[in-house]
Protein backbone atom coordinates (compact mmCIF):
# COMPACT_ATOMS: atom_id res chain seq x y z
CA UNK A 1 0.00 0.00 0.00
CA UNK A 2 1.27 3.71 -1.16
CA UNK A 3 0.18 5.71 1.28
CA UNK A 4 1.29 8.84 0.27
CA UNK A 5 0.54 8.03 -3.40
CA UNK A 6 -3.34 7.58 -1.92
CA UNK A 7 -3.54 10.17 0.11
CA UNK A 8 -2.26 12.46 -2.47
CA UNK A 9 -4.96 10.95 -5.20
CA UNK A 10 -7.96 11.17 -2.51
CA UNK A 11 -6.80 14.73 -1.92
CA UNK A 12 -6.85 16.09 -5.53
CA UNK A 13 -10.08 13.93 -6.66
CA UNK A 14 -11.47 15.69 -3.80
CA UNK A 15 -10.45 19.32 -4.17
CA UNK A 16 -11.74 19.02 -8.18
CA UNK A 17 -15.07 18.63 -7.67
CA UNK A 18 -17.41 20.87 -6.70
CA UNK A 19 -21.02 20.53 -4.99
CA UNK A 20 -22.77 20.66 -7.91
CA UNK A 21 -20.60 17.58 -9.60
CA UNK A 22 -21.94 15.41 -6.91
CA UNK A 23 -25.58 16.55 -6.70
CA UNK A 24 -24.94 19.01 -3.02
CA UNK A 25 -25.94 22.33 -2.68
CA UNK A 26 -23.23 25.03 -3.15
CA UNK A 27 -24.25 26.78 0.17
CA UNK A 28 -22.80 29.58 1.83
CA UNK A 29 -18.90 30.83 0.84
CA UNK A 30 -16.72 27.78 1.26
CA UNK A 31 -13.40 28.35 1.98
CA UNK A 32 -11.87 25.61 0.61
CA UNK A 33 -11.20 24.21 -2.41
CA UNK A 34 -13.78 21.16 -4.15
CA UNK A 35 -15.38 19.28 -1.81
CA UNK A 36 -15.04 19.17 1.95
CA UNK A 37 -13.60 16.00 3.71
CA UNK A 38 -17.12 15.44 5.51
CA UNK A 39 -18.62 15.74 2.45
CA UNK A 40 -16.68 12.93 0.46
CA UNK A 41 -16.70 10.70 4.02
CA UNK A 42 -20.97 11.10 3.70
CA UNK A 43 -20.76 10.32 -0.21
CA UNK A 44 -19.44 6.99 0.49
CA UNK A 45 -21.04 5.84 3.60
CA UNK A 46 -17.85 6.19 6.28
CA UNK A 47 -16.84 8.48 8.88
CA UNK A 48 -15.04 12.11 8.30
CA UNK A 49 -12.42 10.42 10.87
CA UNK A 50 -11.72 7.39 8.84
CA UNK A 51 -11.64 9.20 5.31
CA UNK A 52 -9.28 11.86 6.61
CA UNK A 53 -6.95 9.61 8.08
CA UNK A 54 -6.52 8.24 4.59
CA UNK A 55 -5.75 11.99 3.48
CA UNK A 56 -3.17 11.99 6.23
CA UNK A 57 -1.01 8.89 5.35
CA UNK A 58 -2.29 7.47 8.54
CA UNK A 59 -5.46 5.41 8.06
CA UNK A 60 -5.52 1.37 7.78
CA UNK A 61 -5.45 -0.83 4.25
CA UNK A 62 -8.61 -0.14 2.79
CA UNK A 63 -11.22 -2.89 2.12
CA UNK A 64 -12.34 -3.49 -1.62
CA UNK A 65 -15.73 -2.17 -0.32
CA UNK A 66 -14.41 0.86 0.84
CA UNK A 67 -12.35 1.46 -2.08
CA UNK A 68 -15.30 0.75 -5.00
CA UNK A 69 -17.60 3.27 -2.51
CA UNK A 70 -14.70 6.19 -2.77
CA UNK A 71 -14.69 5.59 -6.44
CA UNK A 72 -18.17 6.21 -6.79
CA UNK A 73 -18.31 9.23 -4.06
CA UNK A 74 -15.47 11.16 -6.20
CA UNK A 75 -16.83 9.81 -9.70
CA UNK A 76 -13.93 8.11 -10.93
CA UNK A 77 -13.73 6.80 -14.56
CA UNK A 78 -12.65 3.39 -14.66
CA UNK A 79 -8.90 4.22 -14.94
CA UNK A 80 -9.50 6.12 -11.77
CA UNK A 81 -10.32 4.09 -10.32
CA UNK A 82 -8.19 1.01 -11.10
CA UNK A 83 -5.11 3.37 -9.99
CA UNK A 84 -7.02 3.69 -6.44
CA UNK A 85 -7.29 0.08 -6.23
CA UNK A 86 -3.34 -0.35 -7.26
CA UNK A 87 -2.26 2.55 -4.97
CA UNK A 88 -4.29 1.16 -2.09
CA UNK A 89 -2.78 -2.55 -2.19
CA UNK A 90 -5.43 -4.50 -3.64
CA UNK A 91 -6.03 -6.28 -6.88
CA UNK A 92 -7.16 -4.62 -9.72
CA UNK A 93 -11.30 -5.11 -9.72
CA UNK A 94 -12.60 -7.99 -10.35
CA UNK A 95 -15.35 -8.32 -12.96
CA UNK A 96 -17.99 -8.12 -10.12
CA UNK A 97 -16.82 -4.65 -9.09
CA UNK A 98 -16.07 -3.52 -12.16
CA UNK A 99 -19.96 -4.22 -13.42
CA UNK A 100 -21.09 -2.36 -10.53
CA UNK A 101 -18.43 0.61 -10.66
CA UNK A 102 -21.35 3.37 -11.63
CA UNK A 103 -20.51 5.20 -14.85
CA UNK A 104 -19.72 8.46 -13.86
CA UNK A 105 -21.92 10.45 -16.73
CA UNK A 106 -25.12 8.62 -15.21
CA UNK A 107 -24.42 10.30 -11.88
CA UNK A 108 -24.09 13.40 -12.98
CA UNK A 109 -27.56 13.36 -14.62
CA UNK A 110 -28.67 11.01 -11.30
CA UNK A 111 -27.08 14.22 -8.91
CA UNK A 112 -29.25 16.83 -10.93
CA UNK A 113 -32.72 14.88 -10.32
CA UNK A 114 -34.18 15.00 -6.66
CA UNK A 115 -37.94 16.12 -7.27
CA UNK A 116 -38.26 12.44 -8.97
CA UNK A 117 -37.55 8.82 -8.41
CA UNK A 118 -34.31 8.09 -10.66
CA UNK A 119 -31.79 4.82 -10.37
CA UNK A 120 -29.18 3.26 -11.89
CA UNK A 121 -29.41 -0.47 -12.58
CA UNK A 122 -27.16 -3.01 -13.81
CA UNK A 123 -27.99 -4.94 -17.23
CA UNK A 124 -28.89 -7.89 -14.58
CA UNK A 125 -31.10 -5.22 -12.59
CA UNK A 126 -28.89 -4.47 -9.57
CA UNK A 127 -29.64 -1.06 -7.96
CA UNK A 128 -26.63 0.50 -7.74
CA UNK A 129 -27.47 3.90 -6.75
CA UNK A 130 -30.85 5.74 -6.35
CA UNK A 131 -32.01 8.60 -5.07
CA UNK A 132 -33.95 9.70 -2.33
CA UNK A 133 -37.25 9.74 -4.21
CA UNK A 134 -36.02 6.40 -5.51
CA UNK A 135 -35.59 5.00 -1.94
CA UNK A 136 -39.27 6.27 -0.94
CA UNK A 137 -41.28 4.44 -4.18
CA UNK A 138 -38.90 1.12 -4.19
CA UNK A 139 -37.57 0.91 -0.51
CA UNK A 140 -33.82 1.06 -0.32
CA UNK A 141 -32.30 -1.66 -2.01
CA UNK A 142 -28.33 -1.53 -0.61
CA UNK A 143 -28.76 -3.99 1.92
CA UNK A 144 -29.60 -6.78 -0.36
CA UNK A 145 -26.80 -9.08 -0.89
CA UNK A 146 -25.64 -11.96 -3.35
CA UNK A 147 -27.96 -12.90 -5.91
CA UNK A 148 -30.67 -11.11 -4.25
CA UNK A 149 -29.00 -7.91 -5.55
CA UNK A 150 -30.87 -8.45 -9.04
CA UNK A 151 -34.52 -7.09 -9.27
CA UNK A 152 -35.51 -10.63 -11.55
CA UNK A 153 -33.90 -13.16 -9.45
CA UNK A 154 -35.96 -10.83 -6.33
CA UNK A 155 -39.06 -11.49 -8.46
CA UNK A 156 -39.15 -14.88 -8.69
CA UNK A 157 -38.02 -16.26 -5.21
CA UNK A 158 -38.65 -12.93 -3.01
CA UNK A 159 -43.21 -12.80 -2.73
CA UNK A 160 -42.70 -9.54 -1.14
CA UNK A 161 -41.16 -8.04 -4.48
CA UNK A 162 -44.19 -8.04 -6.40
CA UNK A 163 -46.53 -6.15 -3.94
CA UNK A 164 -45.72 -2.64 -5.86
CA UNK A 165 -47.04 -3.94 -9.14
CA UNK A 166 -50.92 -4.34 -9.27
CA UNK A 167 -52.21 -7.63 -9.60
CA UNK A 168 -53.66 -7.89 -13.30
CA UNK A 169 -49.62 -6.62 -14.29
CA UNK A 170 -47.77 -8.92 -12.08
CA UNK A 171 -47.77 -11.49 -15.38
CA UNK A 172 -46.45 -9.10 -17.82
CA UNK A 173 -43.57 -7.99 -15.22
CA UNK A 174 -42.31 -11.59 -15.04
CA UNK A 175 -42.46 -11.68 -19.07
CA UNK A 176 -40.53 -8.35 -19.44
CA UNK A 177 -37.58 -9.50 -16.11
CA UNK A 178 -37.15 -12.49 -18.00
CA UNK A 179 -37.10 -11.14 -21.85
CA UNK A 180 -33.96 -8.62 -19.96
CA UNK A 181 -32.30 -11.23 -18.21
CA UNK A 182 -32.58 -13.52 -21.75
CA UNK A 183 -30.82 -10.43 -23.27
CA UNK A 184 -28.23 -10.23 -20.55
CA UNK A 185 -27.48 -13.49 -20.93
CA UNK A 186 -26.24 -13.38 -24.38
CA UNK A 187 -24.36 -11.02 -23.86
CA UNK A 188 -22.18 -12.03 -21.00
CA UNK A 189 -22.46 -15.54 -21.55
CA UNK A 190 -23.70 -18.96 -19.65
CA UNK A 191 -20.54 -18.85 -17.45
CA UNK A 192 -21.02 -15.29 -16.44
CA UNK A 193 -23.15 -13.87 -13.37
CA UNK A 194 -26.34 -14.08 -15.48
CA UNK A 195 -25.56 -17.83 -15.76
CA UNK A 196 -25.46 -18.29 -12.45
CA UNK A 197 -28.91 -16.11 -11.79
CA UNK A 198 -30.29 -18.42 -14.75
CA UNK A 199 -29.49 -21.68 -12.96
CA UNK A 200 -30.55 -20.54 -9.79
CA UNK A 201 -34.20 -19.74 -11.07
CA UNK A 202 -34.17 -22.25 -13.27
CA UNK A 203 -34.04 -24.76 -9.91
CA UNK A 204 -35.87 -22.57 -7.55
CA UNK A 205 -38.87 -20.85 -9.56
CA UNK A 206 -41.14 -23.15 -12.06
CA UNK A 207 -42.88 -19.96 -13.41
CA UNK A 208 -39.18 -18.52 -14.62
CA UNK A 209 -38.22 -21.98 -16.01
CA UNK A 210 -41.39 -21.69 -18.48
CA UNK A 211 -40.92 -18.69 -19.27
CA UNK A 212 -36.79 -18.92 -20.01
CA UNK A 213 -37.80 -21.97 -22.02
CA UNK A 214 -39.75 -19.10 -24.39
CA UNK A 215 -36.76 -17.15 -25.56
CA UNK A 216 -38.01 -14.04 -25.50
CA UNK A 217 -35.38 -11.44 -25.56
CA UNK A 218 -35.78 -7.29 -25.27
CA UNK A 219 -34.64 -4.29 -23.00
CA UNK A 220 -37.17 -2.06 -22.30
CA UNK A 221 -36.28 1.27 -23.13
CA UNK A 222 -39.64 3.08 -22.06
CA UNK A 223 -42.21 1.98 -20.06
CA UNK A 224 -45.75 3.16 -18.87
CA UNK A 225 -46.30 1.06 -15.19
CA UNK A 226 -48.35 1.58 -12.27
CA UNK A 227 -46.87 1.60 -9.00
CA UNK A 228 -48.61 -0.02 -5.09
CA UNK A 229 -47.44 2.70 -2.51
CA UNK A 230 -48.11 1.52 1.15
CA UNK A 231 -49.54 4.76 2.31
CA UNK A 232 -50.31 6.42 -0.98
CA UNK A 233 -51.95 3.84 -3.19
CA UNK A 234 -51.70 3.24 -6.57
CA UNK A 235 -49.42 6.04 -8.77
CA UNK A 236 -49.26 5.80 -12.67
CA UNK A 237 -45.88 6.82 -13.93
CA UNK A 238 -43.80 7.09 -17.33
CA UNK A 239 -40.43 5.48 -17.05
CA UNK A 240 -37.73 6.49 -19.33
CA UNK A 241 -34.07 4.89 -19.40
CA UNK A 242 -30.95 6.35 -20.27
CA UNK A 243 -28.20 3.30 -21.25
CA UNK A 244 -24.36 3.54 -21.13
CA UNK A 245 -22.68 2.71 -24.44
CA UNK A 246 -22.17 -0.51 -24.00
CA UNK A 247 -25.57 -0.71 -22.04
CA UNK A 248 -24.25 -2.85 -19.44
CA UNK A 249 -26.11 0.01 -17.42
CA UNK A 250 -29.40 2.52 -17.04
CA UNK A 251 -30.32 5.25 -15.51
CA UNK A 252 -34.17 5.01 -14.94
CA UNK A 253 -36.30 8.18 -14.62
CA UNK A 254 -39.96 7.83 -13.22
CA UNK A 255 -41.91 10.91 -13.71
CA UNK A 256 -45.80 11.72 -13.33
CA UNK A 257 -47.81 14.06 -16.26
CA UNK A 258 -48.53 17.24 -14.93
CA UNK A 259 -51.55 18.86 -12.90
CA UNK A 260 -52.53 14.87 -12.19
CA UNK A 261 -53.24 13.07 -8.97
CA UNK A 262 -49.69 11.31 -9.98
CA UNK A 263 -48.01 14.19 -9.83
CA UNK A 264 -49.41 15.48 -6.98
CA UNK A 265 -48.66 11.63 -5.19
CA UNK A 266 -44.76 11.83 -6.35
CA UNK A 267 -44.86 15.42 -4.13
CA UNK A 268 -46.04 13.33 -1.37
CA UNK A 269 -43.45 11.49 -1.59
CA UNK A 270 -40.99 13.42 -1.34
CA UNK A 271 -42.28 14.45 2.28
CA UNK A 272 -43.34 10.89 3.35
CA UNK A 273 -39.85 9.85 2.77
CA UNK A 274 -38.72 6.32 2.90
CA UNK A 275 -41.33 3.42 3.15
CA UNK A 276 -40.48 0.20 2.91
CA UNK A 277 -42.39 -2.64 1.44
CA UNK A 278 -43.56 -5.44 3.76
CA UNK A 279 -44.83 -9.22 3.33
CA UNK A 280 -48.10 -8.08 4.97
CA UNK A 281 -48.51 -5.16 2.83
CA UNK A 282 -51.33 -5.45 0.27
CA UNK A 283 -52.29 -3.75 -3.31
CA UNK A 284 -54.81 -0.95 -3.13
């Protein structure tokens, strides 16, 4: 581990970017240059103390976690960020991290939209950032681990998962998570993570076998959905989805027409704050 080679790197990342970059209010004068420390330490989930020991040549080895949330907290392109990883002691990425490393031109549209629920999603439908609105319509989905972390494989084994979508659309949701996954699939290949999501449905769900066995393929690139709030009910939104290059991710943007009862609902929401789903929760 280069400890002075990291602290120096954290240091300048952090003193290029300003509030704006990362979605935070400007604020009153600020003193110092790019971001402050706290700021950076709250951006990727640690403490100010930890974050500027790194700064100061003085903190521990940093965990692979830690590192791939500092990459994402000071928007590193991939190169970035696989000099953090080298500077810090550890391995370059592996392909698990590097999927999940958030492309740093779909956070800066992300940063700009908090009056509406936006997220970024792996092509296998991992959440891999969302924001606040985002949080309050889907619950927050960073504590979900292994395969769980992908929305189908959540669909077909998790009951729970399905309570946002009315009943009479609950079929055409399972055709659609499928039809992605199917186009996942060819593109990473059998002995790639969607493999291993495919053989694990394939053995635990019956409904996902038959409908794998179809071969429907398609990503969706619009959609027109209505969503099961727990305290607010039903709320009919347009979703739109902006895809990296080589589409391996989206942002999603959920928005409501104007002067409607679904606008006024996604207002709500904003003041209701987080609600998660539960088992005992049930469609309005």
């Amino acid at each position: 581990m280069d400890r002075a080679a990291l602290a120096a790197f954290l240091r300048r990342r952090r003193e290029t970017l300003q509030p704006e970059d990362v979605g935070l209010a400007t604020g009153a004068r600020r003193r110092a240059r790019g971001l402050r420390r706290e700021e950076v330490a709250a951006l990727a989930a640690m403490s100010t103390d930890y974050y500027t020991r790194l700064e100061q040549r003085r903190g521990p080895q940093p965990s692979e976690q830690t590192l791939a949330s500092l990459a994402r907290a000071l928007r590193l392109t991939d190169s970035e960020r696989d000099y953090l990883f080298q500077v810090a002691g550890r391995n370059a990425p592996s392909p698990v991290w590097t999927a999940t490393h958030v492309a740093p031109a779909l956070l800066r549209v992300l940063d700009r939209l908090a009056d509406t629920p936006a997220l970024i999603l792996s092509n296998l439908g991992e959440t891999l950032v969302q924001n606040r609105m985002a949080e309050a319509l889907f619950g927050d989905k960073s504590s979900c681990t292994g395969l769980a972390r992908s929305e189908v494989y959540r669909w077909f084994t998790d009951p729970s998962e399905r309570l946002r979508y009315p009943e009479d659309d609950r079929d055409r949701q399972s055709r659609a998570q499928v039809a992605n996954l199917r186009a996942a699939y060819g593109a990473m290949g059998s002995r790639s993570r969607a493999g291993e999501i495919v053989r694990a449905l394939q053995e635990e769900s019956a409904e996902f076998a038959e409908l794998w066995e179809r071969h429907d393929v398609a990503k969706r690139f619009q959609d027109h959905k209505i969503l099961i709030h727990p305290q607010l009910g039903a709320i009919e939104l347009d979703c739109q989805v902006l895809f990296t290059e080589d589409q391996s991710q989206a942002l999603l943007v959920l928005t409501a027409a104007p002067r409607t009862e679904d606008h006024e609902k996604l207002r709500l929401l904003g003041v209701l704050g987080n609600e998660r789903f539960s088992t005992d929760a049930r469609p309005g």
